[in-house]
N, C-alpha and C. Protein backbone atom coordinates (compact mmCIF):
# COMPACT_ATOMS: atom_id res chain seq x y z
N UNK A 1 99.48 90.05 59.71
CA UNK A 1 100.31 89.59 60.81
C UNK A 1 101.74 89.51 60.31
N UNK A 2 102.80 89.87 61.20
CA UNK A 2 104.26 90.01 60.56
C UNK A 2 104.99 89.59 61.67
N UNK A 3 105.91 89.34 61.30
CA UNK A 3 107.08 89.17 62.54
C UNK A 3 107.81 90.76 63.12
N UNK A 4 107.92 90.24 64.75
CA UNK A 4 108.80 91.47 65.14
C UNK A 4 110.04 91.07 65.65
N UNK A 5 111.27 91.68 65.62
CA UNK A 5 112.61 91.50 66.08
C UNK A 5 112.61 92.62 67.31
N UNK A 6 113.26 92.01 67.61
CA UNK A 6 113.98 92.87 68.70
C UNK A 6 115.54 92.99 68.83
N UNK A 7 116.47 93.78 68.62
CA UNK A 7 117.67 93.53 68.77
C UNK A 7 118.67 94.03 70.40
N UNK A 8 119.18 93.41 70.55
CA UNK A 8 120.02 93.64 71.95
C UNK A 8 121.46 93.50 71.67
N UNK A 9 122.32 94.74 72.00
CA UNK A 9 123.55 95.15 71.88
C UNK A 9 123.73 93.72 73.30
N UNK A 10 125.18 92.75 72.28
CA UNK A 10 125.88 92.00 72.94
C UNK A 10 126.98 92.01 73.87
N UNK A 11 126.75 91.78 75.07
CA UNK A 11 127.54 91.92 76.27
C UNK A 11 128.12 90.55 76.55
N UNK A 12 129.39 90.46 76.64
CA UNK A 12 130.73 88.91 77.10
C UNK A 12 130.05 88.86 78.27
N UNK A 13 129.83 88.01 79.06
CA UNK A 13 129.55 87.76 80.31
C UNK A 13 130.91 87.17 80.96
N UNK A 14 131.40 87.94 82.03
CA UNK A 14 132.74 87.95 82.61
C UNK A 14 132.45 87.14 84.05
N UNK A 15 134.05 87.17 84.61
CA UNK A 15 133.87 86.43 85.90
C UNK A 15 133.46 88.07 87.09
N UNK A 16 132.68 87.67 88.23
CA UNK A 16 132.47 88.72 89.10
C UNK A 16 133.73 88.95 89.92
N UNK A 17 133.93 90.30 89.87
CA UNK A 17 135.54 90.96 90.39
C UNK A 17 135.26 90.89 91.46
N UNK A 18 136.16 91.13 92.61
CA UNK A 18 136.01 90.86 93.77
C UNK A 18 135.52 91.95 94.32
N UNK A 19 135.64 92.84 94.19
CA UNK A 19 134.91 94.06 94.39
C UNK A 19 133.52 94.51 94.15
N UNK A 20 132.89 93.16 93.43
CA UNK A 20 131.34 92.91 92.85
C UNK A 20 130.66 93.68 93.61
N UNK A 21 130.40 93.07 94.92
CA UNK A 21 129.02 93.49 95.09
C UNK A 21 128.52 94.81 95.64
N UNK A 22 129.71 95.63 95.83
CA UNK A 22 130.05 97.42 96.03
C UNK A 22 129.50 98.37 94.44
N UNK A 23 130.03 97.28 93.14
CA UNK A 23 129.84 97.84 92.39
C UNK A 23 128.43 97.52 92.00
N UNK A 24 127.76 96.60 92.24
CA UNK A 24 126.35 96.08 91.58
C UNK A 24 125.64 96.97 92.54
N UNK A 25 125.68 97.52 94.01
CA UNK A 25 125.04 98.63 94.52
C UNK A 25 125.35 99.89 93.82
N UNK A 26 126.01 100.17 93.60
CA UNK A 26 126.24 101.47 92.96
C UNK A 26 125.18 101.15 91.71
N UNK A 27 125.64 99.94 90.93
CA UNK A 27 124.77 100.11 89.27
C UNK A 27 123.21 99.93 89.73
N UNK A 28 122.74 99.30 90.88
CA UNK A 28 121.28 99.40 91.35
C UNK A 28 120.85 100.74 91.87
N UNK A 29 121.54 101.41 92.51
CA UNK A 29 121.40 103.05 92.85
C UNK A 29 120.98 103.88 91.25
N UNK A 30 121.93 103.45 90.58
CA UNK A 30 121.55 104.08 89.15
C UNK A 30 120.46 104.12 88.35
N UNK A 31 120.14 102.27 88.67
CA UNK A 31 119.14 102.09 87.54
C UNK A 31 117.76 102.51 88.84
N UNK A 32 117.77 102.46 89.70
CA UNK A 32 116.98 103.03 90.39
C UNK A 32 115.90 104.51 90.43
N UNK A 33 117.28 105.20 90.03
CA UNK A 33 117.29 106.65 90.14
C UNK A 33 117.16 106.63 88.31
N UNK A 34 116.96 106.01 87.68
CA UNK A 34 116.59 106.28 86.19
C UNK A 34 115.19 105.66 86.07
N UNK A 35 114.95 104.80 86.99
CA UNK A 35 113.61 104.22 86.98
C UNK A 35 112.63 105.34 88.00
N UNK A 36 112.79 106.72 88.49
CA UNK A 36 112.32 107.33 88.93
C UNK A 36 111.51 108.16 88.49
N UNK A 37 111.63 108.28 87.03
CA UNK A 37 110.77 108.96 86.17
C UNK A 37 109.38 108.50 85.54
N UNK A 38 109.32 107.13 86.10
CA UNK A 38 108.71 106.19 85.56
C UNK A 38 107.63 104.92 86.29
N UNK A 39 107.98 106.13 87.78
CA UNK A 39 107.46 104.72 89.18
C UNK A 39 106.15 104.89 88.95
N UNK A 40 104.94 105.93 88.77
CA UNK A 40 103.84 106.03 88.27
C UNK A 40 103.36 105.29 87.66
N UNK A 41 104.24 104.61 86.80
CA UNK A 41 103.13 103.84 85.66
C UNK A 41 103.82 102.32 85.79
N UNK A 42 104.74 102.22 87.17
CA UNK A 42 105.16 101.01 87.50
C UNK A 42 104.13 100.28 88.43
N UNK A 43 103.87 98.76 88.34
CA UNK A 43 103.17 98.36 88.87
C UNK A 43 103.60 98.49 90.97
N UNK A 44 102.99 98.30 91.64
CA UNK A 44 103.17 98.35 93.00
C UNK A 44 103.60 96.92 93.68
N UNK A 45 104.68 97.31 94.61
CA UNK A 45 105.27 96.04 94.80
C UNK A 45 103.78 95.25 95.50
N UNK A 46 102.75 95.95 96.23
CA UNK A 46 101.93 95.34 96.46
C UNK A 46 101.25 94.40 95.41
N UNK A 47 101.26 94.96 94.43
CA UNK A 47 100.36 94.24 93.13
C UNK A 47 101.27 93.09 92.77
N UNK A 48 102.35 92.92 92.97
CA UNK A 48 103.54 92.09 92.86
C UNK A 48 102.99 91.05 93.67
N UNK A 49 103.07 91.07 95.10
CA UNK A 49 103.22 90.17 96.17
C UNK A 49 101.78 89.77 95.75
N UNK A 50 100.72 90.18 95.38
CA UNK A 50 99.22 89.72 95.52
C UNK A 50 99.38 88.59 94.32
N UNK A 51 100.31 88.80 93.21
CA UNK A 51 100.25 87.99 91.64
C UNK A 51 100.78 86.86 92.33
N UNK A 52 102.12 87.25 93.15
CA UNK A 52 102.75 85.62 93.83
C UNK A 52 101.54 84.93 94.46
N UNK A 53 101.17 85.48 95.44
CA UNK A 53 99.93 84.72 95.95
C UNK A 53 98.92 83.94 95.25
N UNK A 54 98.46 84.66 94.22
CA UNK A 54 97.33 84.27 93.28
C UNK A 54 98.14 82.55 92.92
N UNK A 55 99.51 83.06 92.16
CA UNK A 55 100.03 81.42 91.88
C UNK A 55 99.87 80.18 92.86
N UNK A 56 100.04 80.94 94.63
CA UNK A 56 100.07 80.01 95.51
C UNK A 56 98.75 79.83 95.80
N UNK A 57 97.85 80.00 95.25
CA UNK A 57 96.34 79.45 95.43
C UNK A 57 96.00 79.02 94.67
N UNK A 58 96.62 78.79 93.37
CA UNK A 58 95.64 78.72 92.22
C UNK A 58 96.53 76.89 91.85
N UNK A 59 96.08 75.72 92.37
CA UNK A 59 96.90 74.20 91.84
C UNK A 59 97.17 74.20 90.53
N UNK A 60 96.33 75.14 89.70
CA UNK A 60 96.61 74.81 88.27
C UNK A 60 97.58 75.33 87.94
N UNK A 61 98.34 76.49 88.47
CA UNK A 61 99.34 77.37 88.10
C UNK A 61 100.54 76.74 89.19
N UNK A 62 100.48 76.33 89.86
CA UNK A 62 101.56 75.64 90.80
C UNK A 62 101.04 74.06 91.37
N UNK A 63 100.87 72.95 90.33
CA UNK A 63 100.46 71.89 90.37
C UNK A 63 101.27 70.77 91.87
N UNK A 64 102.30 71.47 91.80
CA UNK A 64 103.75 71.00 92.80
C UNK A 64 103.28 71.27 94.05
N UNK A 65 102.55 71.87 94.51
CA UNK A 65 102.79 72.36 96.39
C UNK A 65 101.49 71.73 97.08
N UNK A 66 101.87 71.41 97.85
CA UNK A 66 100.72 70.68 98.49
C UNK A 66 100.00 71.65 99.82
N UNK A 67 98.47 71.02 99.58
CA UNK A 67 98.12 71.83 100.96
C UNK A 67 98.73 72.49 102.04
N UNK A 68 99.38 72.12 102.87
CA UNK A 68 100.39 72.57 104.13
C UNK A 68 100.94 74.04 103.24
N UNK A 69 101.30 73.71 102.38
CA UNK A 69 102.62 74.76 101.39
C UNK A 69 101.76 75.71 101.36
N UNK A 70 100.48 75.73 100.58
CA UNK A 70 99.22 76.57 100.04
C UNK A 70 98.77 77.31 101.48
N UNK A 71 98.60 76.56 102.39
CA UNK A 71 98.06 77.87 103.61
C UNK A 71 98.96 78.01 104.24
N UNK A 72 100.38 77.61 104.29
CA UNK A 72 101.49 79.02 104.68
C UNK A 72 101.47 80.06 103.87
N UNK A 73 101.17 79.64 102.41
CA UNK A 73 101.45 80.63 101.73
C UNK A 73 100.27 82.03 101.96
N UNK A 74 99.33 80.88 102.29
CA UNK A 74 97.82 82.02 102.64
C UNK A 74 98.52 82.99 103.96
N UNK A 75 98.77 82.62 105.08
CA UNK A 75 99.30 83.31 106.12
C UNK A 75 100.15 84.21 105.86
N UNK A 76 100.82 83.38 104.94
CA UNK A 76 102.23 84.27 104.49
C UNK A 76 101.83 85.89 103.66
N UNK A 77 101.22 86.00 102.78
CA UNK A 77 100.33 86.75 102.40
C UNK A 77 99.74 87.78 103.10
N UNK A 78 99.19 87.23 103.86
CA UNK A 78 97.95 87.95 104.87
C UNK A 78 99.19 88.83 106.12
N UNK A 79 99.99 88.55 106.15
CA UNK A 79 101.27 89.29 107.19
C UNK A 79 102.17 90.02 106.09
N UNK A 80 102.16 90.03 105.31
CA UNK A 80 102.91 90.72 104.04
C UNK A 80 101.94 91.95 104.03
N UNK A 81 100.76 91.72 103.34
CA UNK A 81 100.03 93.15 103.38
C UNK A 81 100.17 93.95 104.74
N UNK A 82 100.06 92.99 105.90
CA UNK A 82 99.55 94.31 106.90
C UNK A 82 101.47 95.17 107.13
N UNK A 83 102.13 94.55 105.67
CA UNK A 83 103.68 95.35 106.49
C UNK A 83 103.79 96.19 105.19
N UNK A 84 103.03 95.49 103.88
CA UNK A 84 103.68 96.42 102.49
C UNK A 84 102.78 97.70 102.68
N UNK A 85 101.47 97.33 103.32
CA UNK A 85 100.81 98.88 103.41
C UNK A 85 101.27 99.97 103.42
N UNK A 86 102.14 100.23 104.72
CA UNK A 86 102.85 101.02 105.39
C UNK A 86 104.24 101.68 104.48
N UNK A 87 104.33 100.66 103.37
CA UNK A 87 105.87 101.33 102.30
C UNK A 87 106.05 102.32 101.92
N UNK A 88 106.84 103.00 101.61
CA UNK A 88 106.96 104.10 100.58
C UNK A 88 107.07 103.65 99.05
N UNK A 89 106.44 103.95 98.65
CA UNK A 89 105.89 103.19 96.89
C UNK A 89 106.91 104.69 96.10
N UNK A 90 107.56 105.69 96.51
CA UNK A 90 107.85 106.77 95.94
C UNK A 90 109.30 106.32 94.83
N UNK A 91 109.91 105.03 95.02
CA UNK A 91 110.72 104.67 94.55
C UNK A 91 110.34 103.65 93.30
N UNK A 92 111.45 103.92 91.94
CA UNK A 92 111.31 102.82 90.79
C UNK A 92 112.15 101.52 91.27
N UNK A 93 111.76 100.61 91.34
CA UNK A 93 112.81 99.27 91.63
C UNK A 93 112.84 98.24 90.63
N UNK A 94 114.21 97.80 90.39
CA UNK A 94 114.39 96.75 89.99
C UNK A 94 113.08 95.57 89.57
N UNK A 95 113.31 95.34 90.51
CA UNK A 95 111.99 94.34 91.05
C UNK A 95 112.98 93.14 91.65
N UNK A 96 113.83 92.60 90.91
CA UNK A 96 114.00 91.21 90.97
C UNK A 96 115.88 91.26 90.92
N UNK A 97 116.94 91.89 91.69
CA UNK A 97 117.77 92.00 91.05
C UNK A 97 119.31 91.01 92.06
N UNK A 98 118.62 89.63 91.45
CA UNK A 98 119.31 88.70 91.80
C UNK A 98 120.71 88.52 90.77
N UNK A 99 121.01 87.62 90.39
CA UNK A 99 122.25 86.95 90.12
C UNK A 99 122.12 86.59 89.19
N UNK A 100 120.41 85.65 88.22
CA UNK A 100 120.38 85.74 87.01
C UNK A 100 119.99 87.07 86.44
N UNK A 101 119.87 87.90 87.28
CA UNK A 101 119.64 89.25 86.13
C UNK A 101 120.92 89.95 86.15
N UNK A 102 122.14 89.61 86.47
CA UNK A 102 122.96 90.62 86.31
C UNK A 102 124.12 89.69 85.24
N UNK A 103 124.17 90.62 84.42
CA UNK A 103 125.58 90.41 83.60
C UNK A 103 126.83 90.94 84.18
N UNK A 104 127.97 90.03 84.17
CA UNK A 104 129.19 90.99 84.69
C UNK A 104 130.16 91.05 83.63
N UNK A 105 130.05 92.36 82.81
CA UNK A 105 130.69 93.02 81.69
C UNK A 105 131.53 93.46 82.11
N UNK A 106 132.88 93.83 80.92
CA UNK A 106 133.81 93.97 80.82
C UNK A 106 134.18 95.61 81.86
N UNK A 107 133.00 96.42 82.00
CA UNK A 107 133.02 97.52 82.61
C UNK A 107 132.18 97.45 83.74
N UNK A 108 131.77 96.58 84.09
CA UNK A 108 131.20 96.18 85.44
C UNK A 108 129.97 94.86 84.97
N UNK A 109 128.81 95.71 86.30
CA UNK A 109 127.56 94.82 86.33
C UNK A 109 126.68 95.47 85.56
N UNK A 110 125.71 94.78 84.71
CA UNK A 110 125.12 95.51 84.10
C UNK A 110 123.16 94.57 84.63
N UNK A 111 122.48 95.32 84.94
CA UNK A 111 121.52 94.82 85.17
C UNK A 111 120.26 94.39 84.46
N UNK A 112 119.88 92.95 83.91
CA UNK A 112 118.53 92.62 82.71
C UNK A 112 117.54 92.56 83.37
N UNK A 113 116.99 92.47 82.53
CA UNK A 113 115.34 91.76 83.04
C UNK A 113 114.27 93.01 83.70
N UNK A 114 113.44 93.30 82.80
CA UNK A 114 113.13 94.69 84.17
C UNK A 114 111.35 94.39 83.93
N UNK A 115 111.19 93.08 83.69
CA UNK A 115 109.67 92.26 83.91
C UNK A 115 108.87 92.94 84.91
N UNK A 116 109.87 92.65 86.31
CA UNK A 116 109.33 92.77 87.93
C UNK A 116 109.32 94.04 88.41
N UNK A 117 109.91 95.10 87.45
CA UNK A 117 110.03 96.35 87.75
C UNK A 117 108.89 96.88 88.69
N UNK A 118 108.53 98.00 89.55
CA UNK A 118 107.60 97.99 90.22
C UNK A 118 108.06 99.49 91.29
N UNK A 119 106.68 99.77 92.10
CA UNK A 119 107.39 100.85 92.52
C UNK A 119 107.23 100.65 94.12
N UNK A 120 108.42 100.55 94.73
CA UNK A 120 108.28 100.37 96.37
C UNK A 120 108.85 101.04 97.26
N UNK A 121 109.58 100.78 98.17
CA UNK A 121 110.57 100.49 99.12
C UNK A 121 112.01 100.05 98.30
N UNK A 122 112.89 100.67 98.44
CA UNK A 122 113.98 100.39 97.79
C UNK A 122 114.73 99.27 98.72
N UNK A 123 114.37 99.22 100.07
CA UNK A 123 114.90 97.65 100.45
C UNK A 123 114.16 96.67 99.95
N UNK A 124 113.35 96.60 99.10
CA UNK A 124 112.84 95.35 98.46
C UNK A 124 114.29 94.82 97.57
N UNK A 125 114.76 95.54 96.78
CA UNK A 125 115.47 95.39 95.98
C UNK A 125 116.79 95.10 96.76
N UNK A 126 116.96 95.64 97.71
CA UNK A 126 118.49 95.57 98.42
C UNK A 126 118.60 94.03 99.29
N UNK A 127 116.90 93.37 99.22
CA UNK A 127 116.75 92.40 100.00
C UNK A 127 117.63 91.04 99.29
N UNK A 128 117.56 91.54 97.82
CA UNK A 128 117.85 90.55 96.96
C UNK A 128 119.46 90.27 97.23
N UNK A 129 120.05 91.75 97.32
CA UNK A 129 121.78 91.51 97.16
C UNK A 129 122.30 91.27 98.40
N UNK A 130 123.65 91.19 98.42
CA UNK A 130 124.75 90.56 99.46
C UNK A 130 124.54 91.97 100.26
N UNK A 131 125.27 91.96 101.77
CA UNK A 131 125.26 93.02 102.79
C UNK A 131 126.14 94.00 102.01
N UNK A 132 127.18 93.97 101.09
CA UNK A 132 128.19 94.44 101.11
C UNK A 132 127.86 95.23 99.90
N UNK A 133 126.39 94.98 99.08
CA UNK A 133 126.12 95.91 98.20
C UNK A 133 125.56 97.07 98.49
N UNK A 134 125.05 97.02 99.80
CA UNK A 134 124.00 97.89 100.73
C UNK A 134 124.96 99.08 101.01
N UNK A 135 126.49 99.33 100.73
CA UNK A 135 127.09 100.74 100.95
C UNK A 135 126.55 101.38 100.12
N UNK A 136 126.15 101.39 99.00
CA UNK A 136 125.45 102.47 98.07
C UNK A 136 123.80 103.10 98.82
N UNK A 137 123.88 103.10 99.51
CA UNK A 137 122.17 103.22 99.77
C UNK A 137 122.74 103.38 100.99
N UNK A 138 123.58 104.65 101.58
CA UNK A 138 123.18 105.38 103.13
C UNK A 138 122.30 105.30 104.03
N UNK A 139 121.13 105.33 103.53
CA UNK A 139 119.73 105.80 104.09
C UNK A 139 118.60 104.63 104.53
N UNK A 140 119.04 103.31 103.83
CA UNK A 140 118.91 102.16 104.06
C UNK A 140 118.33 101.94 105.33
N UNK A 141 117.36 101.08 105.14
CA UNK A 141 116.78 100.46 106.87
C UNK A 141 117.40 99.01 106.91
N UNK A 142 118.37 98.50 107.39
CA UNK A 142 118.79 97.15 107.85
C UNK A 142 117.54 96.22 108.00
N UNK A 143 116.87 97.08 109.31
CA UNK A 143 115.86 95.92 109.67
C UNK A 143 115.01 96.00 108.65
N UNK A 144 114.72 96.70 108.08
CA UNK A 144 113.74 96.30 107.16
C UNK A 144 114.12 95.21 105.80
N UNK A 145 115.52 95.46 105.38
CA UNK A 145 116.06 94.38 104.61
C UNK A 145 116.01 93.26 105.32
N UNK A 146 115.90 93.16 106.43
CA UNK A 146 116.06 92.08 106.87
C UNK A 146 114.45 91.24 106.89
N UNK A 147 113.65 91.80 107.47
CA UNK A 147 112.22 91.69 107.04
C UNK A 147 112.04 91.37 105.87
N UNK A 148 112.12 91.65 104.56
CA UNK A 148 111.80 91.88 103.49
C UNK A 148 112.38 90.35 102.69
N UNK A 149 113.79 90.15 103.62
CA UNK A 149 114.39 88.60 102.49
C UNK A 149 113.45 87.99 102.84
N UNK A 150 112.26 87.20 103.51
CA UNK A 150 111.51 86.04 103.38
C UNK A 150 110.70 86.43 102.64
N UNK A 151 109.93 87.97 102.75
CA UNK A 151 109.13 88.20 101.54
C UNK A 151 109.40 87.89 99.96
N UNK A 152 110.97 88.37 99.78
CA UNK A 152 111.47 88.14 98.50
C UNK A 152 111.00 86.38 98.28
N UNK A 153 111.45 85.89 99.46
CA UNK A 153 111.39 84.19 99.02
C UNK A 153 110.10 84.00 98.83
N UNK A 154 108.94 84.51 99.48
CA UNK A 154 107.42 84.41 99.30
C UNK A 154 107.39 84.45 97.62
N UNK A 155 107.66 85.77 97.02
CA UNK A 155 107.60 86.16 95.61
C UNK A 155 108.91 84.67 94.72
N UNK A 156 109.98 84.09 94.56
CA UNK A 156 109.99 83.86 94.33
C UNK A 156 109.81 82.45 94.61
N UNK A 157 109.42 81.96 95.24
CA UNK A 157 108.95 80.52 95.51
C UNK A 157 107.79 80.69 94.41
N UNK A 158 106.82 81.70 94.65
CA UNK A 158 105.82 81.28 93.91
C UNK A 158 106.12 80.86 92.84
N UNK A 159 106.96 82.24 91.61
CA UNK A 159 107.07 82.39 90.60
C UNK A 159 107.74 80.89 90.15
N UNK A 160 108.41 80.67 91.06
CA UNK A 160 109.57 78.93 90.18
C UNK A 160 108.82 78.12 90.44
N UNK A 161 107.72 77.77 91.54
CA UNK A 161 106.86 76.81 91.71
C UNK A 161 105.91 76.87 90.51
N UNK A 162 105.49 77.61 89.75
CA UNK A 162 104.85 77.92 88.68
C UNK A 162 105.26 77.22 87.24
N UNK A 163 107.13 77.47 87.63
CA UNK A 163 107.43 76.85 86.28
C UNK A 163 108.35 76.22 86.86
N UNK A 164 108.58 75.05 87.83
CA UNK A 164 109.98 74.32 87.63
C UNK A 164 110.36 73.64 86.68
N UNK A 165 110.03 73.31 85.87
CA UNK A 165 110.60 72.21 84.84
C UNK A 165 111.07 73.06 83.59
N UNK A 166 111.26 74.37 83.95
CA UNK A 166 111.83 74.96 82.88
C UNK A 166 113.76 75.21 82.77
N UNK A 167 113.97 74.96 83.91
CA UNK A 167 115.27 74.71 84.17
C UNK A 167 115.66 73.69 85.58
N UNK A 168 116.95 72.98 85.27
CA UNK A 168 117.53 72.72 87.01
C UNK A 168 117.33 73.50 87.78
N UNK A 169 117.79 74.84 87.51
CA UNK A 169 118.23 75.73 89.07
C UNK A 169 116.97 76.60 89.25
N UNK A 170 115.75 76.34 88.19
CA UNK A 170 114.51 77.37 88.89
C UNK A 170 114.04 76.06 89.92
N UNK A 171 114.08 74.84 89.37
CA UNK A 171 113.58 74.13 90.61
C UNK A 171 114.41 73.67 91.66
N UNK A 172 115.45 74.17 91.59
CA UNK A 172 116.28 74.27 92.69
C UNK A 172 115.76 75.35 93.68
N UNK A 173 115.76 76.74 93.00
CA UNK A 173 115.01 77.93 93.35
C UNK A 173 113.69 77.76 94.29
N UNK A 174 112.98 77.22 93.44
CA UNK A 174 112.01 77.05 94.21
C UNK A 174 112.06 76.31 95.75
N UNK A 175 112.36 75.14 95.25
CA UNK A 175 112.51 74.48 96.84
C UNK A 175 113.20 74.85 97.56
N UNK A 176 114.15 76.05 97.31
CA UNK A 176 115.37 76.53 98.55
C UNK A 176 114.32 77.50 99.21
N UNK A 177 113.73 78.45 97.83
CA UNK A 177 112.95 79.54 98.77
C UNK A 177 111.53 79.36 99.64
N UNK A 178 110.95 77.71 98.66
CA UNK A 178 109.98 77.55 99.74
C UNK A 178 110.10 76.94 101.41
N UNK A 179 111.43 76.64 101.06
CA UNK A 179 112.61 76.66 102.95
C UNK A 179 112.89 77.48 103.57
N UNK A 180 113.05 78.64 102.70
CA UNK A 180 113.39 79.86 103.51
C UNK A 180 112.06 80.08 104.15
N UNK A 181 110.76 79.88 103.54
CA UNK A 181 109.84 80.56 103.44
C UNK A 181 108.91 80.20 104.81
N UNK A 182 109.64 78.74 104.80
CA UNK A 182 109.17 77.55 106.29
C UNK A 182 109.55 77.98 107.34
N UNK A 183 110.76 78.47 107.55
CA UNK A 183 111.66 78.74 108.18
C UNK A 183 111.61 79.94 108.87
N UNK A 184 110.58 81.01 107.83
CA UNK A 184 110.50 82.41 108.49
C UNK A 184 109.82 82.70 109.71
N UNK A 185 109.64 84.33 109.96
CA UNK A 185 108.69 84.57 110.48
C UNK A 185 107.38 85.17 110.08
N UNK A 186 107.71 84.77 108.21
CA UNK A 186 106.09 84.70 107.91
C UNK A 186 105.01 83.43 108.22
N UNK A 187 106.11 82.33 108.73
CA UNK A 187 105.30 80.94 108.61
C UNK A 187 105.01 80.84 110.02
N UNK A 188 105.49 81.52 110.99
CA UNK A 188 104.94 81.85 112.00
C UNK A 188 103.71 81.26 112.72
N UNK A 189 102.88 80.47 113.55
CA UNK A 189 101.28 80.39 113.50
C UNK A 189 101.39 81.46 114.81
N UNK A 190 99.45 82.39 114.39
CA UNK A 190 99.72 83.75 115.37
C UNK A 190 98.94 84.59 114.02
């Protein structure tokens, strides 16, 4: 048994230019289109949304949510599949490409974390950013970004409900997105 390193070329983390979120679409178009070689052996955003779920059923893995929380989340679920079916899985995505995954370097945004990577619908990923990153992506379905932000909150409610006590702002996280999540029209009854 030995130790392994890993080394990572160091990036300043800068203030976001005002022009941010034009350029963080462009650097998501990129890493997109480099993650295209690779969507095959990426997991499916379906297999994604089913792992969130599993957390929202399972008390031992999300000790925090109480009944009521647990069968929205069941509903919530059960109206997610009958819409991720229908995706185009032909795309590599991000997975997750919020605000803690982006560094803003001296030459722009640079995007970490590629855990959630997965292969979908490229408005999964666009669900995450501001309207104004969405010029990079022409071809874009609005409504479907628009659909897709409560799903995002489905996925991460779970994930921070899993671990809040690992930071302030994941359990901040959590309870904002399990609001969004109240709030939707996944929580819907129907």
């Amino acid at each position: 048994m030995g130790t392994q390193l890993t080394y990572w070329r160091y990036f300043e983390n800068h203030e976001r230019p005002l022009n941010g979120d034009l350029l963080l679409g462009g650097v998501l178009r990129s890493v997109q289109a480099g993650l295209h070689e690779v969507r095959d052996s990426l997991p499916t955003l379906t297999d994604r949304i089913d792992r969130a779920a599993d957390l929202f059923t399972d008390p031992q893995a999300t000790p925090g949510l109480g009944v009521a929380d647990r069968r929205l989340a069941s509903r919530a679920h059960r109206r997610l599949q009958g819409l991720v079916v229908n995706f185009d899985s032909s795309h590599g995505l991000h997975g997750e490409p919020h605000d803690g995954n982006v560094l803003w370097t001296e030459a722009g945004p640079l995007l970490i974390d590629f855990e959630a990577s997965c292969s979908g619908s490229v408005e999964w990923d666009l669900a995450y950013l501001p309207d104004a990153a969405h010029a990079a992506f022409p071809d874009r379905d609005d409504a479907l970004i628009a659909t897709l932000r409560p799903a995002v909150s489905f996925c991460v409610a779970a994930w921070c409900w899993a671990q809040p006590t690992r930071a302030p702002e994941v359990a901040q996280a959590a309870a904002h997105h399990l609001q969004v999540l109240r709030n939707s029209w996944l929580a819907r009854p129907g």
